[in-house]
C-alpha atoms as a PDB file:
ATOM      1  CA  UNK A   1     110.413  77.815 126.421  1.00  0.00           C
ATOM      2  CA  UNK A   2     107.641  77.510 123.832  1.00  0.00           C
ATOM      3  CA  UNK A   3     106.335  80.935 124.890  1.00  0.00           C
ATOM      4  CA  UNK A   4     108.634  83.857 125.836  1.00  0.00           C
ATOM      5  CA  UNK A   5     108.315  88.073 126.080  1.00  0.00           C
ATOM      6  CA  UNK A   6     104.410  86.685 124.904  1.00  0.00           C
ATOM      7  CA  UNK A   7     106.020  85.153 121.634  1.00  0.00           C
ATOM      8  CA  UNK A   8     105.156  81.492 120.241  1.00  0.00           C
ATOM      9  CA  UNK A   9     108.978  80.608 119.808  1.00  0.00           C
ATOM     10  CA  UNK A  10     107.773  77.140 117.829  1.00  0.00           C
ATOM     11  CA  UNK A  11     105.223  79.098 115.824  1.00  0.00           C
ATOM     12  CA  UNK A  12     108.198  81.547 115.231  1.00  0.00           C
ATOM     13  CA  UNK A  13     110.809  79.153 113.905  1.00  0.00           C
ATOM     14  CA  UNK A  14     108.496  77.168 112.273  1.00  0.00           C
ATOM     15  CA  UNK A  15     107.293  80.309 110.343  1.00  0.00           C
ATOM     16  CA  UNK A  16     111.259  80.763 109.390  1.00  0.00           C
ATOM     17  CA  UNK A  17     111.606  76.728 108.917  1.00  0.00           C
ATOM     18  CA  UNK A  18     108.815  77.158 106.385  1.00  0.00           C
ATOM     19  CA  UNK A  19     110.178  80.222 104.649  1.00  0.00           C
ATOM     20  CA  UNK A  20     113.486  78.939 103.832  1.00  0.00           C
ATOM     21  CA  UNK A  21     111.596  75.784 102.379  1.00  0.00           C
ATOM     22  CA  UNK A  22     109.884  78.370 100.433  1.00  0.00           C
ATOM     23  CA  UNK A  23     110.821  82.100  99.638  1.00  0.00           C
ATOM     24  CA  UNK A  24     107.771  83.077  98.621  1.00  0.00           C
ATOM     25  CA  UNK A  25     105.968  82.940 102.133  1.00  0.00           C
ATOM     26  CA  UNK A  26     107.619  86.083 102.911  1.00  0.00           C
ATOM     27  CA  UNK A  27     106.345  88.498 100.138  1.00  0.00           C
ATOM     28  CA  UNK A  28     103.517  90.627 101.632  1.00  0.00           C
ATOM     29  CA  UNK A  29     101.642  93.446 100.022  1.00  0.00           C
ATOM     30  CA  UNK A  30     100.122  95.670 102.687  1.00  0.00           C
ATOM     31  CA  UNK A  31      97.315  98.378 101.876  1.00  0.00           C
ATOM     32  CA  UNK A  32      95.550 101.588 103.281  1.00  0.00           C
ATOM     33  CA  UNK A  33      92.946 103.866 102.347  1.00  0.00           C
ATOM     34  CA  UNK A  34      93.365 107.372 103.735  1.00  0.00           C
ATOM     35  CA  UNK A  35      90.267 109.943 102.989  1.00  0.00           C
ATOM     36  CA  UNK A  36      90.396 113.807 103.581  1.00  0.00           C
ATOM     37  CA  UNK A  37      87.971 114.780 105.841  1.00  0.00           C
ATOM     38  CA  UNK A  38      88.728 118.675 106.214  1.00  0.00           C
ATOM     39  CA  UNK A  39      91.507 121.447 106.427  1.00  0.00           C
ATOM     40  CA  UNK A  40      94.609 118.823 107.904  1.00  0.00           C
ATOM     41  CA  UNK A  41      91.881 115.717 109.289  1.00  0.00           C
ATOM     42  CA  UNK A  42      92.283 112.965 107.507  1.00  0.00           C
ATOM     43  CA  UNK A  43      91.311 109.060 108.176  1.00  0.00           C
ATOM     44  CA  UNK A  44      93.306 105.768 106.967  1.00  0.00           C
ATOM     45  CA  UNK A  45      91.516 102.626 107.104  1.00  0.00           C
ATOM     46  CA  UNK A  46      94.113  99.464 107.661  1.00  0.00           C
ATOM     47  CA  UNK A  47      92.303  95.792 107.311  1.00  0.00           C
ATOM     48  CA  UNK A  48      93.014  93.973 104.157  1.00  0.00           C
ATOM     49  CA  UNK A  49      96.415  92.104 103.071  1.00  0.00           C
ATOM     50  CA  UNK A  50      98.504  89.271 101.444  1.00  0.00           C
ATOM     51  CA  UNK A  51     100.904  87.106 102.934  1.00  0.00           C
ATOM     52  CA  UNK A  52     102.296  83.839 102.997  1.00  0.00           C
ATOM     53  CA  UNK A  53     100.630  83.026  99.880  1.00  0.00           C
ATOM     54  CA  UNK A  54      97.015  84.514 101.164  1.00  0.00           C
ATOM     55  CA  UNK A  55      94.874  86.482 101.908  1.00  0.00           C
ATOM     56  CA  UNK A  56      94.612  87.703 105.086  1.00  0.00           C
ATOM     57  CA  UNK A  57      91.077  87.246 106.599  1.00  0.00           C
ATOM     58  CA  UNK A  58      91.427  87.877 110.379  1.00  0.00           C
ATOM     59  CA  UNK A  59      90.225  91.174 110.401  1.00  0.00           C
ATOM     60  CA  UNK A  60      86.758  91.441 110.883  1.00  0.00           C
ATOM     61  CA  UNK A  61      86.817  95.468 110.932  1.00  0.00           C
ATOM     62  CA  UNK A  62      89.660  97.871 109.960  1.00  0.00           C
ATOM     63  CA  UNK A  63      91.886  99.536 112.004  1.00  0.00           C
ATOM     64  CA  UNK A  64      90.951 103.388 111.718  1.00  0.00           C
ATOM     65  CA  UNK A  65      93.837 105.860 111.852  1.00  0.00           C
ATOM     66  CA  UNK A  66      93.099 109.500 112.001  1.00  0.00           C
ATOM     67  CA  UNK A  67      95.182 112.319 111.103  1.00  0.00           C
ATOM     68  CA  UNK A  68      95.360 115.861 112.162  1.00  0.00           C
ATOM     69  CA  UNK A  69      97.929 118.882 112.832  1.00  0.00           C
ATOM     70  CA  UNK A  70      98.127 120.394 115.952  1.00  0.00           C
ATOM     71  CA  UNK A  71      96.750 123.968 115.815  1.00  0.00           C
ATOM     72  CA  UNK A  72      99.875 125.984 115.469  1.00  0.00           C
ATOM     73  CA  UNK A  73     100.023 123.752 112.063  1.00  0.00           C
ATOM     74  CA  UNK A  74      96.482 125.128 111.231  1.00  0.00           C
ATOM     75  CA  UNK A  75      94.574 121.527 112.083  1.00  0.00           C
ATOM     76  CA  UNK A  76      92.554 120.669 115.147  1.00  0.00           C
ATOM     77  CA  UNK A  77      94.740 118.206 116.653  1.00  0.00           C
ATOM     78  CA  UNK A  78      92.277 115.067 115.413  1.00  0.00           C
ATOM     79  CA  UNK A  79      94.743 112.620 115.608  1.00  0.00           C
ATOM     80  CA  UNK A  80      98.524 112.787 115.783  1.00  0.00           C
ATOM     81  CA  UNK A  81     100.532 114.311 112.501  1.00  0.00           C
ATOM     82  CA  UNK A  82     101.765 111.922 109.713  1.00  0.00           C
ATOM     83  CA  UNK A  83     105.995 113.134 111.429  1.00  0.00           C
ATOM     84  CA  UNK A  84     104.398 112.126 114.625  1.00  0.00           C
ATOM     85  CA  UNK A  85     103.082 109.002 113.346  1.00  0.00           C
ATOM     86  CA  UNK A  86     106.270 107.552 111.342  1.00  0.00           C
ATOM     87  CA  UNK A  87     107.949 108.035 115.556  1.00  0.00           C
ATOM     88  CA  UNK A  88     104.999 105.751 115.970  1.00  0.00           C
ATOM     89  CA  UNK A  89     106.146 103.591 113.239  1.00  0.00           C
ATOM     90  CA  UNK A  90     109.699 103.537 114.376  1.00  0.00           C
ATOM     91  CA  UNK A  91     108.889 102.363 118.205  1.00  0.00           C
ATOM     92  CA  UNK A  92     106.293  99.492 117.119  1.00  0.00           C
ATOM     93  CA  UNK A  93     108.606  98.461 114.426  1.00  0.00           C
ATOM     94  CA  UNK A  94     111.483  98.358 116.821  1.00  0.00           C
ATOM     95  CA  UNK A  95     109.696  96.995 119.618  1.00  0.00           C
ATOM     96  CA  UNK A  96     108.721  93.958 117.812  1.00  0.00           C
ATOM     97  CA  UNK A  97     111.658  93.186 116.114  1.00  0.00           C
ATOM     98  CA  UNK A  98     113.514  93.410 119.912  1.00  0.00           C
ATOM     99  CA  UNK A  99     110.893  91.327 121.299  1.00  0.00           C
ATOM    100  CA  UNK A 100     110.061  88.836 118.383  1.00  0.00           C
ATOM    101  CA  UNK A 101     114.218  88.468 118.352  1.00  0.00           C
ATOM    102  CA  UNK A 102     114.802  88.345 121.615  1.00  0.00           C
ATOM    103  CA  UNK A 103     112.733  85.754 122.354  1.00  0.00           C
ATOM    104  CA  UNK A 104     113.910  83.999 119.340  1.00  0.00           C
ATOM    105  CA  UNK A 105     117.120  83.906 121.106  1.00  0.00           C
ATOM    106  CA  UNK A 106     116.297  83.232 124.525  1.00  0.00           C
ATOM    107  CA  UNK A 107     116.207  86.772 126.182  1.00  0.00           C
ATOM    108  CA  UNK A 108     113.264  87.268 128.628  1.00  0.00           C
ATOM    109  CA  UNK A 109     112.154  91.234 128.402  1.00  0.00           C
ATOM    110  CA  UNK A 110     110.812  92.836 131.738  1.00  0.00           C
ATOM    111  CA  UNK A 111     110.258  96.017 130.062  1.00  0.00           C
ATOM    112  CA  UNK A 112     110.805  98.130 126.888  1.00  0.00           C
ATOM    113  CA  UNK A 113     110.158 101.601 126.178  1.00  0.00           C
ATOM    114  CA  UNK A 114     111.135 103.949 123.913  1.00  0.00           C
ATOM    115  CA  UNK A 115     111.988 107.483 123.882  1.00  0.00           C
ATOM    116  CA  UNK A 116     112.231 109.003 120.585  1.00  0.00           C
ATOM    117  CA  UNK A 117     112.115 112.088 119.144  1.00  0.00           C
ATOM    118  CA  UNK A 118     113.213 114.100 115.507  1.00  0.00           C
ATOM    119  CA  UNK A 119     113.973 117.688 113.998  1.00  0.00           C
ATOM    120  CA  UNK A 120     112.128 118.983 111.488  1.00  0.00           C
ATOM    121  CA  UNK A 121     112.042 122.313 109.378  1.00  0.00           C
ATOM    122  CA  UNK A 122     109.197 123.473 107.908  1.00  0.00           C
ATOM    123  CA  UNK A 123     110.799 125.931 105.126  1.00  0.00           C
ATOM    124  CA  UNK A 124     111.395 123.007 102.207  1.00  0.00           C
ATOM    125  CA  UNK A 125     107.250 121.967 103.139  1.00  0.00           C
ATOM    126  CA  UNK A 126     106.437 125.714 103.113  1.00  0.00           C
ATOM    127  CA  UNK A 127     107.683 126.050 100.092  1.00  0.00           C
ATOM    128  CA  UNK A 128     110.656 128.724 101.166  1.00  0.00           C
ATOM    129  CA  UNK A 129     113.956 126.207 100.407  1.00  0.00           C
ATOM    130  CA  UNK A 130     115.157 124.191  97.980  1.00  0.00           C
ATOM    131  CA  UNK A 131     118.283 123.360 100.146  1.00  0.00           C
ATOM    132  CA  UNK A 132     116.645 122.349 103.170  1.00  0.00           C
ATOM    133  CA  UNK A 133     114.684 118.802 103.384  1.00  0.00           C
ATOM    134  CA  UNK A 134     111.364 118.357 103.880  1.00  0.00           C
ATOM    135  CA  UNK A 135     112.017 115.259 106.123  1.00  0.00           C
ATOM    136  CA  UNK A 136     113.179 115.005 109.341  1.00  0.00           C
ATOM    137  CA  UNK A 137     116.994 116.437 109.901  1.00  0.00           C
ATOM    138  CA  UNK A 138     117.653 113.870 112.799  1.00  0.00           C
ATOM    139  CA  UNK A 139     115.870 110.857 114.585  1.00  0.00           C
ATOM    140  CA  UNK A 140     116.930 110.111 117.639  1.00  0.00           C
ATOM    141  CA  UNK A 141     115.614 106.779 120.102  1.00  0.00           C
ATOM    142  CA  UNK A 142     116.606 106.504 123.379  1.00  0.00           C
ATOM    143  CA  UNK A 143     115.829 102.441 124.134  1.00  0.00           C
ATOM    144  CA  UNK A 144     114.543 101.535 127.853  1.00  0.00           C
ATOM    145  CA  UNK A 145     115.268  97.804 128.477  1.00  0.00           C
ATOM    146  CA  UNK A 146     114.953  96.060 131.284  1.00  0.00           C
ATOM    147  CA  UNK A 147     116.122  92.352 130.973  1.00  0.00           C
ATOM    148  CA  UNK A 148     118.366  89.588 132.871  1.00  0.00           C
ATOM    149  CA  UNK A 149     120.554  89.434 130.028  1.00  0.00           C
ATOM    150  CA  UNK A 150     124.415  90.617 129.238  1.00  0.00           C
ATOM    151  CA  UNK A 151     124.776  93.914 127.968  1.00  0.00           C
ATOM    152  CA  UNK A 152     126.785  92.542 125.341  1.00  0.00           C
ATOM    153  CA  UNK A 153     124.222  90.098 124.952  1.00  0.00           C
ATOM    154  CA  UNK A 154     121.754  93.024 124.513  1.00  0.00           C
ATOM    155  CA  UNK A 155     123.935  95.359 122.389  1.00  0.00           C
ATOM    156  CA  UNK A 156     123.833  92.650 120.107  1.00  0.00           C
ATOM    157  CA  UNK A 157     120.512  91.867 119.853  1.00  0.00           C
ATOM    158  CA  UNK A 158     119.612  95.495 119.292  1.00  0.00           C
ATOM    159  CA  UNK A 159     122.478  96.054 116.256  1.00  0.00           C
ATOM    160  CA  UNK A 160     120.670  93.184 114.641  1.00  0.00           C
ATOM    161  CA  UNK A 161     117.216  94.505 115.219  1.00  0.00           C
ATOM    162  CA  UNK A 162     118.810  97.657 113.863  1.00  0.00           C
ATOM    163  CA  UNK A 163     119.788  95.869 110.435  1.00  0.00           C
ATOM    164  CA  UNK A 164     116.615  94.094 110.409  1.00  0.00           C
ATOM    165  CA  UNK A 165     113.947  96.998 110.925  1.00  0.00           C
ATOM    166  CA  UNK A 166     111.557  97.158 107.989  1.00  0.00           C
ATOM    167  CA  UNK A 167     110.799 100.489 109.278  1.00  0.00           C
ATOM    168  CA  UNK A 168     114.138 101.251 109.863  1.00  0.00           C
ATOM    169  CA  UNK A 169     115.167 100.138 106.408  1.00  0.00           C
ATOM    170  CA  UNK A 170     112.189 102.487 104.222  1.00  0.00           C
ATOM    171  CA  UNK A 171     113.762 105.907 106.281  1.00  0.00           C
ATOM    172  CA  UNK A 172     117.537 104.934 105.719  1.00  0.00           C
ATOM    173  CA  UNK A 173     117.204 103.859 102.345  1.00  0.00           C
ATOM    174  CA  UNK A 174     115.414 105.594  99.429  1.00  0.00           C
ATOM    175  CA  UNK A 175     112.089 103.754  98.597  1.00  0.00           C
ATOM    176  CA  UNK A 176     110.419 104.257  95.735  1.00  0.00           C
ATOM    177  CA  UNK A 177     106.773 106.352  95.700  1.00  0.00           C
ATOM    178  CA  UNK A 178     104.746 106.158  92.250  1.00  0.00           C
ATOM    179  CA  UNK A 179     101.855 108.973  92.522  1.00  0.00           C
ATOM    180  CA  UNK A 180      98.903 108.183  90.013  1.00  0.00           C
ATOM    181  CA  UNK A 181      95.618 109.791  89.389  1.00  0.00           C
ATOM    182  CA  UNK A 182      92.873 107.168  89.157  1.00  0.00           C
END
């Protein structure tokens, strides 16, 4: 079972083996560069960052995000919205951590999916509330699994993926922003 759900299971326990030898393997300091290009278009280059006590080299070329609203948001629908993206963010988070775990613990995945979807209200972005957020009200993911395991076995797996979820985490728990002119 060396390789399961497309996961290196040695490579993964050896990569926890290795941290709990040493704690610092497991700071990382990821970085992106997002320009303006016009009205709501906007591009974020992803390539460079450090990890397990280096940096990380094995990008050749950044990853190129673009940015955009849809027109009824005054853009030209360039790229998805940064709301629409963080549902992005949520799924590939999740989807790993299910899969990564899962594997980890012996549970072959057929298929995952996601469904997921939030409320939003535009009057605290706007400008017109103090009282409503700007953020999303609600975030709700529907999870698609298909797998040979328990359901029990699976209910746990996702409640720890749940607890685990870096992206998880950063939306259920205040993280702090700094905003500085350079």
């Amino acid at each position: 079972m060396s390789n399961l759900n497309g996961v290196n299971v040695e490579q993964l326990v050896g990569t926890i083996n290795a941290i709990k030898e040493d704690p610092t393997i497991a700071d990382f300091n990821f970085k992106a560069r997002t320009t303006w290009i016009d009205g709501g278009y906007c591009k974020t280059e992803i390539q460079s960052f450090t990890g397990a006590n280096q940096k990380d080299t094995s990008r050749e070329h950044p990853f190129v995000l673009e940015g955009d609203e849809p027109p009824v948001l005054l853009g030209k629908n360039h790229g998805v919205n940064a709301v629409e993206a963080l549902l992005h963010a949520i799924g590939s988070c999740l989807s790993v951590g299910i899969v990564y775990n899962g594997a980890a613990r012996g549970i072959t995945i057929k298929s995952l999916s996601f469904d997921i979807d939030g409320d939003l209200n535009l009057h605290a972005f706007l400008g017109l509330s103090d009282t409503i957020r700007p953020g999303y009200s609600n975030i709700r993911v529907k999870i698609n699994i298909d797998t040979d395991s328990s359901r029990d076995k699976v209910e746990e797996l996702l409640k720890y993926v749940e607890n685990t979820s870096p992206v998880v985490d950063c939306i259920r728990n205040p993280v702090p922003i700094s905003l500085t002119i350079v």
